[in-house]
N, C-alpha and C. Protein backbone atom coordinates (compact mmCIF):
# COMPACT_ATOMS: atom_id res chain seq x y z
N UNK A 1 8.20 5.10 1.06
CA UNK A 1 8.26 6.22 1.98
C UNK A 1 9.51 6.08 2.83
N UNK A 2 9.92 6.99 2.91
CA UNK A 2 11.36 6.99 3.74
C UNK A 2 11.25 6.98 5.19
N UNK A 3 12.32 6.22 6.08
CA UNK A 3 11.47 5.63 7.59
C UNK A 3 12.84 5.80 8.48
N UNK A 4 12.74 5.83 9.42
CA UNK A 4 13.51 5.54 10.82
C UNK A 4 13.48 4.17 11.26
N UNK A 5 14.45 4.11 12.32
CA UNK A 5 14.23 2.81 12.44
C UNK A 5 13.62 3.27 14.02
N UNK A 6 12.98 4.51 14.19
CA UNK A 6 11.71 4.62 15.23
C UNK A 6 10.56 4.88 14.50
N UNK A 7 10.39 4.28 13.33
CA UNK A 7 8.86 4.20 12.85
C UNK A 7 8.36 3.17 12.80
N UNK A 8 6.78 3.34 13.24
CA UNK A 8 6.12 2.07 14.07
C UNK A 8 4.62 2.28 12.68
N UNK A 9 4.65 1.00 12.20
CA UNK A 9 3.42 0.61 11.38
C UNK A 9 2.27 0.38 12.00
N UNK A 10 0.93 0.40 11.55
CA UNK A 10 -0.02 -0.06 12.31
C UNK A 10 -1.28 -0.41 11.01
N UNK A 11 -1.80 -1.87 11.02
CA UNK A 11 -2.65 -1.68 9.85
C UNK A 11 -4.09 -2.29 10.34
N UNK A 12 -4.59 -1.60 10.01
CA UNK A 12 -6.08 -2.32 10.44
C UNK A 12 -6.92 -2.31 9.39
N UNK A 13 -7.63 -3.81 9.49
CA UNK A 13 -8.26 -3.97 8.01
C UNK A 13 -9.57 -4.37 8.95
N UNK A 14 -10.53 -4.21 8.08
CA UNK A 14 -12.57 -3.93 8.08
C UNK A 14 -12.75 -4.42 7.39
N UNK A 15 -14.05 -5.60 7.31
CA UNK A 15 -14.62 -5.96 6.68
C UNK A 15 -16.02 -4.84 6.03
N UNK A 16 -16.15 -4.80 4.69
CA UNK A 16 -16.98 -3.69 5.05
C UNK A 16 -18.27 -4.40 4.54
N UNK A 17 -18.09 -5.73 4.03
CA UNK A 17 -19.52 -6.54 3.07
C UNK A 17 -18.61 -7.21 3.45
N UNK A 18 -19.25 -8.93 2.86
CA UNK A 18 -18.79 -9.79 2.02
C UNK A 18 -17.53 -10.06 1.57
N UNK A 19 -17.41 -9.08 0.49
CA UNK A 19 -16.74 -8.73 -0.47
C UNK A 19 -15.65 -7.74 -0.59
N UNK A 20 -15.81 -7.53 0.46
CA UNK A 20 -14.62 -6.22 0.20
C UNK A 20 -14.43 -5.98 1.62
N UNK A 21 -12.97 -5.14 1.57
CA UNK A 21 -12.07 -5.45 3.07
C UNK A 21 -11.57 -4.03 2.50
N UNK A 22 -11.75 -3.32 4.26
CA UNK A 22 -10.82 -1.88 4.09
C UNK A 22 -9.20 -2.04 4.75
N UNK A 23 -8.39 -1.66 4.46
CA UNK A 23 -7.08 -1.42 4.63
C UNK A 23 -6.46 -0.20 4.85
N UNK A 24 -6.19 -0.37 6.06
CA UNK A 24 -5.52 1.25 6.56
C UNK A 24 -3.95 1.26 7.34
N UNK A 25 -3.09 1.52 6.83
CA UNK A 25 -1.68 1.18 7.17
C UNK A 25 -1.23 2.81 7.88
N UNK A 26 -1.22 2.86 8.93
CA UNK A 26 -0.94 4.27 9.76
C UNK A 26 0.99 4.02 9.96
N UNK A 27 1.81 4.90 9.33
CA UNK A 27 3.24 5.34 9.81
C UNK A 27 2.99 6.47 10.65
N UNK A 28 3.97 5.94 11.68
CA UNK A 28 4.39 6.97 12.61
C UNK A 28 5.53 6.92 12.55
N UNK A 29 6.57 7.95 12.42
CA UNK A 29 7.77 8.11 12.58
C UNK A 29 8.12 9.74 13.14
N UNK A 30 8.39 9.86 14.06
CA UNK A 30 9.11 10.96 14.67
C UNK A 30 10.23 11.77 13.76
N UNK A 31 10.89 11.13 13.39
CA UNK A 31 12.35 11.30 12.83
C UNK A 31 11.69 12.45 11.29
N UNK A 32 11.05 11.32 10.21
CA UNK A 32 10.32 11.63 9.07
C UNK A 32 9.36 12.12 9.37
N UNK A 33 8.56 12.75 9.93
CA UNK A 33 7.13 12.90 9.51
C UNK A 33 6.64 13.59 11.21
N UNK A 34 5.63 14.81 10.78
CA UNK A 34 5.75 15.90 11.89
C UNK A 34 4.85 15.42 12.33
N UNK A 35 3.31 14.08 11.61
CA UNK A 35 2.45 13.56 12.01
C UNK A 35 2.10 12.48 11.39
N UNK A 36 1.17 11.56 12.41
CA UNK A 36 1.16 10.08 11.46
C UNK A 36 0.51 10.20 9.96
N UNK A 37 0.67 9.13 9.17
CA UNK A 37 0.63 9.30 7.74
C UNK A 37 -0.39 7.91 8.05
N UNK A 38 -1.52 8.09 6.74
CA UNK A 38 -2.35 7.13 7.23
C UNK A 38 -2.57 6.70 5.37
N UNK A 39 -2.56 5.64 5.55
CA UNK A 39 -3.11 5.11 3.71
C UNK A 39 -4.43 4.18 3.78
N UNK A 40 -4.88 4.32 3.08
CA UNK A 40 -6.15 3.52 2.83
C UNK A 40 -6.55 3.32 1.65
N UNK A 41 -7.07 1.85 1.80
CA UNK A 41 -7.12 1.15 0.11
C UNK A 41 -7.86 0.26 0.46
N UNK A 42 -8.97 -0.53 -0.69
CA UNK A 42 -10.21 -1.17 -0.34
C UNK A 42 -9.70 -2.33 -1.19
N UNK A 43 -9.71 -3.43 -0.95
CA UNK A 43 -9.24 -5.13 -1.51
C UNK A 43 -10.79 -5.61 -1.55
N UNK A 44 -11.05 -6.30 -2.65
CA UNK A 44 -12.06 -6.60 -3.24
C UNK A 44 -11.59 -8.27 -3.09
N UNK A 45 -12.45 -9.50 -2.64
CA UNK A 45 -12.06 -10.53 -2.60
C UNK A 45 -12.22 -11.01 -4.01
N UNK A 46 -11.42 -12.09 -4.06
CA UNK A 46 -10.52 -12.69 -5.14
C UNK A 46 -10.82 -14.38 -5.08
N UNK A 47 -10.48 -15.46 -5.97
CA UNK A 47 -10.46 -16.68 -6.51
C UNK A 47 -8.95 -15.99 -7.17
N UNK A 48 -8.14 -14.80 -7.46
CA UNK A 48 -6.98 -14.98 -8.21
C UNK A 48 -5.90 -15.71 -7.25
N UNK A 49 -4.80 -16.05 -7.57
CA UNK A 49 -3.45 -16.52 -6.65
C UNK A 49 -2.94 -14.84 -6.34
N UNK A 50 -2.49 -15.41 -5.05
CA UNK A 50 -2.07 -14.20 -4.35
C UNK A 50 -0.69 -13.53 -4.53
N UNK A 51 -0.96 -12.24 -4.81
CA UNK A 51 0.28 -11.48 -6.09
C UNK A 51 1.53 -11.26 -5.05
N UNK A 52 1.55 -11.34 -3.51
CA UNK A 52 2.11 -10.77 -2.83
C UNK A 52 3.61 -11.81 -2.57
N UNK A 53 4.72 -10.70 -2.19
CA UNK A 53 5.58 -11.68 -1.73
C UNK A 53 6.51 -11.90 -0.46
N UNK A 54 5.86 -10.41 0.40
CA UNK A 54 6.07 -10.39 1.80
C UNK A 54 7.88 -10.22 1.57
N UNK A 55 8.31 -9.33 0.64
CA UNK A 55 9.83 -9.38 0.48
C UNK A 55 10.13 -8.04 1.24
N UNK A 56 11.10 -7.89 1.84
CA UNK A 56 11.06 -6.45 2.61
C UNK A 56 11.88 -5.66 1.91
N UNK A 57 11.81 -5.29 0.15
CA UNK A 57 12.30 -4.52 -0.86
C UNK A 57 11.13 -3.98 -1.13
N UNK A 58 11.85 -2.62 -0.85
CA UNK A 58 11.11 -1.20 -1.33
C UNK A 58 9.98 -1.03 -2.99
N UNK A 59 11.23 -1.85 -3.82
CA UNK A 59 10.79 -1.95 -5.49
C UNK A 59 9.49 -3.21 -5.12
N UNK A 60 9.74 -4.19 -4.44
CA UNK A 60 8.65 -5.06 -4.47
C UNK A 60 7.30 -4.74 -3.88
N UNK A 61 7.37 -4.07 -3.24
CA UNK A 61 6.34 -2.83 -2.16
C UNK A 61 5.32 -2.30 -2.71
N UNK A 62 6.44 -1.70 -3.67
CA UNK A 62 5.79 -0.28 -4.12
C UNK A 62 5.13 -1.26 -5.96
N UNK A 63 5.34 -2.16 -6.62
CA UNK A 63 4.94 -3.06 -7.09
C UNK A 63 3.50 -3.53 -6.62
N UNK A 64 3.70 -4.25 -5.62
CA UNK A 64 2.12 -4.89 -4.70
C UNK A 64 1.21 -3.97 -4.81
N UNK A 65 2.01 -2.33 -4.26
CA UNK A 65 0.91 -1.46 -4.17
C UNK A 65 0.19 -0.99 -5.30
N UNK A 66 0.57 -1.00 -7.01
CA UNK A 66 0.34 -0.24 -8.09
C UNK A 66 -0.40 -1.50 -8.79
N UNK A 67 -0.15 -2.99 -7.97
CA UNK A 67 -0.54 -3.84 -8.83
C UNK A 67 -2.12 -4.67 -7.75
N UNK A 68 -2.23 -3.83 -6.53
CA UNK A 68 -3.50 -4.31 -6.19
C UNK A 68 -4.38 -2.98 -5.51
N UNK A 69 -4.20 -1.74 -5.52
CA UNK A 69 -4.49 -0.97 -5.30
C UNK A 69 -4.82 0.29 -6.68
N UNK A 70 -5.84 0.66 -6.60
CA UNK A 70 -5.98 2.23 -7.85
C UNK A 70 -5.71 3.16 -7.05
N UNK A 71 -4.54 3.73 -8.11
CA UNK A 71 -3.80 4.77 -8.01
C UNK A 71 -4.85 6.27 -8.26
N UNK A 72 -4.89 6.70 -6.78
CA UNK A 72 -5.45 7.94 -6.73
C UNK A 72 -5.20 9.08 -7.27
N UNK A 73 -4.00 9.37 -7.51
CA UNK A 73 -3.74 10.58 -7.93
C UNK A 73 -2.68 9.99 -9.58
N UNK A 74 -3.68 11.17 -10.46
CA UNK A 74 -3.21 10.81 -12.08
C UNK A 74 -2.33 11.04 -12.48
N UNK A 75 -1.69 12.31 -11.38
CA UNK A 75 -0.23 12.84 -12.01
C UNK A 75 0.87 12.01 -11.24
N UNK A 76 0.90 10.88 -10.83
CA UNK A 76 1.85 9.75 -10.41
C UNK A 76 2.05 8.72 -11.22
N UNK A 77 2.99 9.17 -12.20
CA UNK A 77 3.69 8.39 -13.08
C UNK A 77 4.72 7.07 -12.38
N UNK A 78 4.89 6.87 -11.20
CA UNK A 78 5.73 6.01 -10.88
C UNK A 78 5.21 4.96 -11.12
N UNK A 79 4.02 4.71 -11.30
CA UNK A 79 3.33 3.17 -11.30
C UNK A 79 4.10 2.50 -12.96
N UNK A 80 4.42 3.84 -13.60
CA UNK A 80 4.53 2.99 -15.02
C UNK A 80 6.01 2.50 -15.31
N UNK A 81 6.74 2.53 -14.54
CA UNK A 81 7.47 1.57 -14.19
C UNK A 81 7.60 0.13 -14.34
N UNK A 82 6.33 -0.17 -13.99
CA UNK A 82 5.92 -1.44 -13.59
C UNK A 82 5.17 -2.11 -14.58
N UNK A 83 4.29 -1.06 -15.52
CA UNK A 83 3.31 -1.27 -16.59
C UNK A 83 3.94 -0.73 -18.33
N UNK A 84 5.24 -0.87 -18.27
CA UNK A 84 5.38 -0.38 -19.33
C UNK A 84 4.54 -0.43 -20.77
N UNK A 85 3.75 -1.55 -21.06
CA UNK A 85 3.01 -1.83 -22.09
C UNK A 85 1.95 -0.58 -21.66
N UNK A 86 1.28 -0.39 -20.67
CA UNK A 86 0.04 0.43 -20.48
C UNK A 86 0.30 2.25 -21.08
């Protein structure tokens, strides 16, 4: 998502069981965006090694997101990028 450097992140994660954790990452940016933009995605706990690499590249980002999150909407081909075999 395209940003200012007056856009302010905000993420708050919920336990909602056990087992599973809600994730909600709110952008605010003045500059981009006429109102905050809010994402939400549910992380299911894991025994896997952790896929993440905390790199502040856009391509690695947007990676994390297609590779631990389901992609809501079907007509978003960008994920296959990443999945070429799929």
């Amino acid at each position: 998502m395209a940003r200012s450097h007056m856009a302010k992140f905000t993420e708050r994660y919920r336990m909602k069981d056990k087992e599973n954790m809600e994730l909600a990452i709110t952008v605010e940016d003045p500059l981009f965006l006429t109102k905050p933009f809010t994402f939400v995605g549910n992380l299911k706990k894991t025994n896997d090694k952790q896929i993440g690499t905390w790199d502040c590249d856009a391509a690695v980002a947007a990676k994390e997101l297609y590779d631990t999150l389901k992609n809501r909407y079907p007509d978003d081909k960008a994920g296959e990028q990443y999945f070429p075999e799929k």
